[in-house]
Protein backbone atom coordinates (compact mmCIF):
# COMPACT_ATOMS: atom_id res chain seq x y z
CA UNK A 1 -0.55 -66.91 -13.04
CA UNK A 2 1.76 -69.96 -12.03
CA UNK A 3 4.35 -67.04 -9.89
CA UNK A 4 0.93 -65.06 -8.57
CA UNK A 5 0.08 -68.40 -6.68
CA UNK A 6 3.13 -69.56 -5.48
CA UNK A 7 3.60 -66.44 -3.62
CA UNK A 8 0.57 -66.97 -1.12
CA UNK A 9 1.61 -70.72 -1.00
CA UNK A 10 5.10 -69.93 0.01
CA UNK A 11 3.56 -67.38 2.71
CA UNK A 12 1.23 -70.04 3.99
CA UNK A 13 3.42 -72.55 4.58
CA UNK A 14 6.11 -70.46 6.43
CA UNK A 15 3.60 -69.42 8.82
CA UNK A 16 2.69 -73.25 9.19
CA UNK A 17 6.15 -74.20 10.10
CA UNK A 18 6.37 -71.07 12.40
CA UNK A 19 3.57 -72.61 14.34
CA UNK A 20 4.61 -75.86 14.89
CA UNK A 21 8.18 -74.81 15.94
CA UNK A 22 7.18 -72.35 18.92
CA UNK A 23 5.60 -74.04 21.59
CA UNK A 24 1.89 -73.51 20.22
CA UNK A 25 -0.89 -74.24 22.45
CA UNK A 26 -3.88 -76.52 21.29
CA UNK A 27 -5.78 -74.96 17.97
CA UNK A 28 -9.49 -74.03 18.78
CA UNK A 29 -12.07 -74.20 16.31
CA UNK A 30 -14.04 -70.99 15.67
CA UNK A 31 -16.72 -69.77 12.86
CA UNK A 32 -17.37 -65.92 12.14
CA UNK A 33 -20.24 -64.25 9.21
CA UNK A 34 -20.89 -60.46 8.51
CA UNK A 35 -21.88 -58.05 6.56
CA UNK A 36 -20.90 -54.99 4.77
CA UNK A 37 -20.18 -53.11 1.49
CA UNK A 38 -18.00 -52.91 -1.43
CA UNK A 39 -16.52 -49.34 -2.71
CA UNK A 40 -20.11 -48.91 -4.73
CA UNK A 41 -21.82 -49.04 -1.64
CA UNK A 42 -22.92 -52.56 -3.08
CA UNK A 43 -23.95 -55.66 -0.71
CA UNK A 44 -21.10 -57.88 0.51
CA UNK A 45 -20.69 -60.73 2.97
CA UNK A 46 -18.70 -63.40 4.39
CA UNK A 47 -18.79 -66.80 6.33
CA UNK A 48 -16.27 -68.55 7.22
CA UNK A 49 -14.83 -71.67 9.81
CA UNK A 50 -11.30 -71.57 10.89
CA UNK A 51 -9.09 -72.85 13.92
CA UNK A 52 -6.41 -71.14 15.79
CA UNK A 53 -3.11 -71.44 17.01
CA UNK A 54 -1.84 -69.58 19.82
CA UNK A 55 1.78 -68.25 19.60
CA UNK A 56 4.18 -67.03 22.28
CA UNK A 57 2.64 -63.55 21.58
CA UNK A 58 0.42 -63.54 18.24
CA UNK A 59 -1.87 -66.40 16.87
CA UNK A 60 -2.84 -67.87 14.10
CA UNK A 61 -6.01 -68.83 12.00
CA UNK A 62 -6.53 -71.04 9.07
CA UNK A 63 -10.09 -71.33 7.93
CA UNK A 64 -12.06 -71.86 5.04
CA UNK A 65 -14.14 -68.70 3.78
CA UNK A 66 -16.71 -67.90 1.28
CA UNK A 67 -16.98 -64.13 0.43
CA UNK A 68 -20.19 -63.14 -1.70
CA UNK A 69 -21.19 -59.54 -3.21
CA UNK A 70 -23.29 -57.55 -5.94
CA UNK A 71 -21.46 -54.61 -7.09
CA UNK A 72 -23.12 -52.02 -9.42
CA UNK A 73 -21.46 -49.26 -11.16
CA UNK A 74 -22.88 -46.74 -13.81
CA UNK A 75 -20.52 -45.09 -16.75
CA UNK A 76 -21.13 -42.13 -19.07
CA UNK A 77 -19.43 -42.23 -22.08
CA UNK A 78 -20.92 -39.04 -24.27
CA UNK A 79 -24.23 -40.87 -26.21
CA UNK A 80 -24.84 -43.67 -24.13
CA UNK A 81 -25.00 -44.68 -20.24
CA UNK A 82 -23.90 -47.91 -19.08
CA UNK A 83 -24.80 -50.09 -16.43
CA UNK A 84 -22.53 -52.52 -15.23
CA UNK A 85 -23.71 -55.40 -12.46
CA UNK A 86 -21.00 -57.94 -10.68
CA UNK A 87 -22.27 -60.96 -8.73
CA UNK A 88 -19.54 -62.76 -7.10
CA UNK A 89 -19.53 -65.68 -5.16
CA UNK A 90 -15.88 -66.55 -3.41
CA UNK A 91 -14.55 -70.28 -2.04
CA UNK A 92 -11.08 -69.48 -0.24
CA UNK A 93 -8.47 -70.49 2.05
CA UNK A 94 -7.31 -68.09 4.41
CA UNK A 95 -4.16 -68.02 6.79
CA UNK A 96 -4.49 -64.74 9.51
CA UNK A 97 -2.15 -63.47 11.73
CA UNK A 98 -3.60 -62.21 14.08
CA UNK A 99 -1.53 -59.66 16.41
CA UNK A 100 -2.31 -59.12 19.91
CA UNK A 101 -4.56 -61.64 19.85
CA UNK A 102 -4.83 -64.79 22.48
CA UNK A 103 -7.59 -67.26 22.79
CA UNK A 104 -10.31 -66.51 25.57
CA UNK A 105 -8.83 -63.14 26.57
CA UNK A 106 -9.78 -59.80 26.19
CA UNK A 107 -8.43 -57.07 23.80
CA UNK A 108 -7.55 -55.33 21.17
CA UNK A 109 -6.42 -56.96 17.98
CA UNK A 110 -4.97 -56.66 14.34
CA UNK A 111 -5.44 -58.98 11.49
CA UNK A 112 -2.95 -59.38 8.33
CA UNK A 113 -4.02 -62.81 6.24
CA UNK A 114 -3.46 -63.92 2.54
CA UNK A 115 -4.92 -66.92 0.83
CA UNK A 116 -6.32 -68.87 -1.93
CA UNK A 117 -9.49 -68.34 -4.01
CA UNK A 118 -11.64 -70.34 -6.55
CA UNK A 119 -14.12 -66.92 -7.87
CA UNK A 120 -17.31 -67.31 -9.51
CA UNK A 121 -18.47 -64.74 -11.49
CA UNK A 122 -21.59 -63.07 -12.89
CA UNK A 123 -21.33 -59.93 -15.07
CA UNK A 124 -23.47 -57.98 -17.07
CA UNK A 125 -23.68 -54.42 -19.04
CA UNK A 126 -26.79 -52.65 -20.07
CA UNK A 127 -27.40 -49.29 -21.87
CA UNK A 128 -31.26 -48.03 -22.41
CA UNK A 129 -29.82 -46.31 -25.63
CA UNK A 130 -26.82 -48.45 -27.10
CA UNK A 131 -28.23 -51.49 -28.91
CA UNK A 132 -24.73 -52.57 -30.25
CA UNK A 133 -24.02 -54.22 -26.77
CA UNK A 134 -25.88 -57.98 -27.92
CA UNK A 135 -28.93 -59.29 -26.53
CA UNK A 136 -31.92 -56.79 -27.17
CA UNK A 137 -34.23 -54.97 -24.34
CA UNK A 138 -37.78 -55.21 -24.69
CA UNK A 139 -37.83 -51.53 -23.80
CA UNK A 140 -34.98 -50.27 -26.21
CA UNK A 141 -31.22 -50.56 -25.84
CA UNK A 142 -29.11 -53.60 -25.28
CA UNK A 143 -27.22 -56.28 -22.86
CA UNK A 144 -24.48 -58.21 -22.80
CA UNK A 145 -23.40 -60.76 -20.46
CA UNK A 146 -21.44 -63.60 -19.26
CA UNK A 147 -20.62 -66.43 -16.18
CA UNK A 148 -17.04 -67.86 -15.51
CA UNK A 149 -14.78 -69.30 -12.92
CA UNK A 150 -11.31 -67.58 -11.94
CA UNK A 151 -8.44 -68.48 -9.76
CA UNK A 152 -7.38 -65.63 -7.28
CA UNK A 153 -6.19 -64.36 -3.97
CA UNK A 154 -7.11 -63.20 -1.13
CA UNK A 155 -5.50 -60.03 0.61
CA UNK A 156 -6.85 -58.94 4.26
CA UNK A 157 -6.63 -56.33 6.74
CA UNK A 158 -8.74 -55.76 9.97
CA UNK A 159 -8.98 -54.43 13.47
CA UNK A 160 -10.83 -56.49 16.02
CA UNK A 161 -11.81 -56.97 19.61
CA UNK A 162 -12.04 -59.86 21.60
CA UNK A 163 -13.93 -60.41 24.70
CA UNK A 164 -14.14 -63.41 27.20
CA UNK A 165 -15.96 -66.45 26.29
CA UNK A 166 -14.97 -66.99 23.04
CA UNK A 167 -16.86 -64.04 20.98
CA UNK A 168 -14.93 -61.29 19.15
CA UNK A 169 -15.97 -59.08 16.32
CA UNK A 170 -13.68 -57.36 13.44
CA UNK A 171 -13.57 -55.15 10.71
CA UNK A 172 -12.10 -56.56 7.42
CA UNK A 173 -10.91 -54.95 4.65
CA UNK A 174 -10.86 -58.38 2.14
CA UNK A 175 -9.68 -57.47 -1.49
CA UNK A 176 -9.64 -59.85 -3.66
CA UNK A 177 -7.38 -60.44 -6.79
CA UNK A 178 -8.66 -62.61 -9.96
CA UNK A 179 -6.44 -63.55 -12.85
CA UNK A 180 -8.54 -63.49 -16.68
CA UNK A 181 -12.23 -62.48 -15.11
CA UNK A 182 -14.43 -63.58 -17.66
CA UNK A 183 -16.09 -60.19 -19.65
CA UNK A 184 -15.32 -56.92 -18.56
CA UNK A 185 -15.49 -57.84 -14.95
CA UNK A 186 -12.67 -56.17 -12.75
CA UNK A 187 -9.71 -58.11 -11.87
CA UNK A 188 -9.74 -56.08 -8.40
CA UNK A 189 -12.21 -56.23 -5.70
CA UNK A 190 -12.16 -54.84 -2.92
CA UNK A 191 -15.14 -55.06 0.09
CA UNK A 192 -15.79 -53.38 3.44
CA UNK A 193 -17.29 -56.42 6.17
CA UNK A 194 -18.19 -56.25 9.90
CA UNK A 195 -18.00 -59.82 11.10
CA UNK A 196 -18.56 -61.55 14.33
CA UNK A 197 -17.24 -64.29 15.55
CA UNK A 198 -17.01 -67.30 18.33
CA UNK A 199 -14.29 -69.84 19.05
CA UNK A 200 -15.21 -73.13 20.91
C-alpha cells in the first residue's frame, strides 16, 4: 500500500515544482459539480474546489474533490441470484493537467490528473432464495453487509471546453482505486460525470 501512495505523491509534487519554476501567472480559484453514471448505469457525482496555475502553454489545478455513487449489480450463480449494492462516498486531492487550457479564454481542452483518496464505503448482498448469506429477510432469503474506510487513488481523464468569463464544462472519466475494501466491495471503480464549472 506504502509504494501505491508514494507514486501519486511523487507525481504531485513534480508537477508542483514544475509550476513554480516556469513563469506561472497568478492561481485562480474555481469550483465545478456534475453528474453522471458508473458502468451499471448507477448514480454518480462530484463536487469539487480547486485553483489554477497557468503555464507557458498548459495549466494546472489542485483542488479538493468529493466523488459520491450507488452502484448496483445482479449475479446468477445456478440456484440463487444475488444482488449486490455499493454506496460510496469519496474525500480526495486532485492535481490536473490540463492541456490546451488557459484561464479566461476560449477552447478546447484535455484533462490528465491523479490524486489522493480517503473512500467510505457501504456494501451489501442479498439473495430472495440463499439464506446462508447472514441476516434473515422477512420475505425469505438472506443479507449480508458491511461499512469501512479505505485509502485510494484517484485516476482521471476528460475532454472539456472553456468559454469566456470563467465557465467551462468537461467530461470526466474518474476511476478510482481502493486498497482492502471492506466485504466483497470492488477494489476498482470506475464512473462516467458531466461537470460544470466557474473560475473567479
Amino acid at each position: 500500500m506504502q509504494k501505491l501512495l508514494f507514486y501519486p505523491v511523487v507525481i504531485i509534487v513534480t508537477l508542483l515544482i514544475a509550476s513554480t519554476s516556469s513563469g506561472q501567472t497568478t492561481p485562480k480559484i474555481g469550483i465545478r459539480g456534475g453528474l453522471g453514471t458508473d458502468v451499471d448505469l448507477g448514480i454518480a457525482y462530484g463536487v469539487g474546489a480547486n485553483y489554477v496555475i497557468g503555464l507557458p502553454q498548459n495549466s494546472l489545478e489542485l483542488g479538493v474533490v468529493v466523488f459520491g455513487g450507488s452502484y448496483k449489480v445482479d449475479s446468477d450463480e445456478g440456484i440463487s441470484t444475488y444482488h449486490d449494492k455499493t454506496d460510496v462516498l469519496v474525500f480526495g486531492m486532485l492535481a490536473n493537467y490540463l492541456i490546451g487550457y488557459t484561464p479566461g479564454e476560449s477552447g478546447l481542452y484535455f484533462v490528465t490528473g491523479v490524486g489522493l483518496a480517503v473512500v467510505n464505503i457501504n456494501w451489501e448482498e442479498s439473495s430472495a432464495t440463499d439464506i446462508t448469506l447472514g441476516e434473515r429477510l422477512p420475505g425469505g432469503g438472506s443479507k449480508q453487509s458491511i461499512s469501512g474506510s479505505a485509502g485510494g487513488t484517484v485516476l482521471n481523464l476528460g475532454i472539456g471546453g472553456s468559454f469566456r468569463g470563467g465557465f467551462d464544462i468537461r467530461v470526466e472519466i474518474p476511476v478510482i482505486v481502493t486498497f482492502s475494501p471492506p466485504g466483497g466491495a470492488s477494489s476498482v471503480i470506475p464512473a462516467l460525470i458531466a461537470t460544470v464549472g466557474y473560475r473567479f
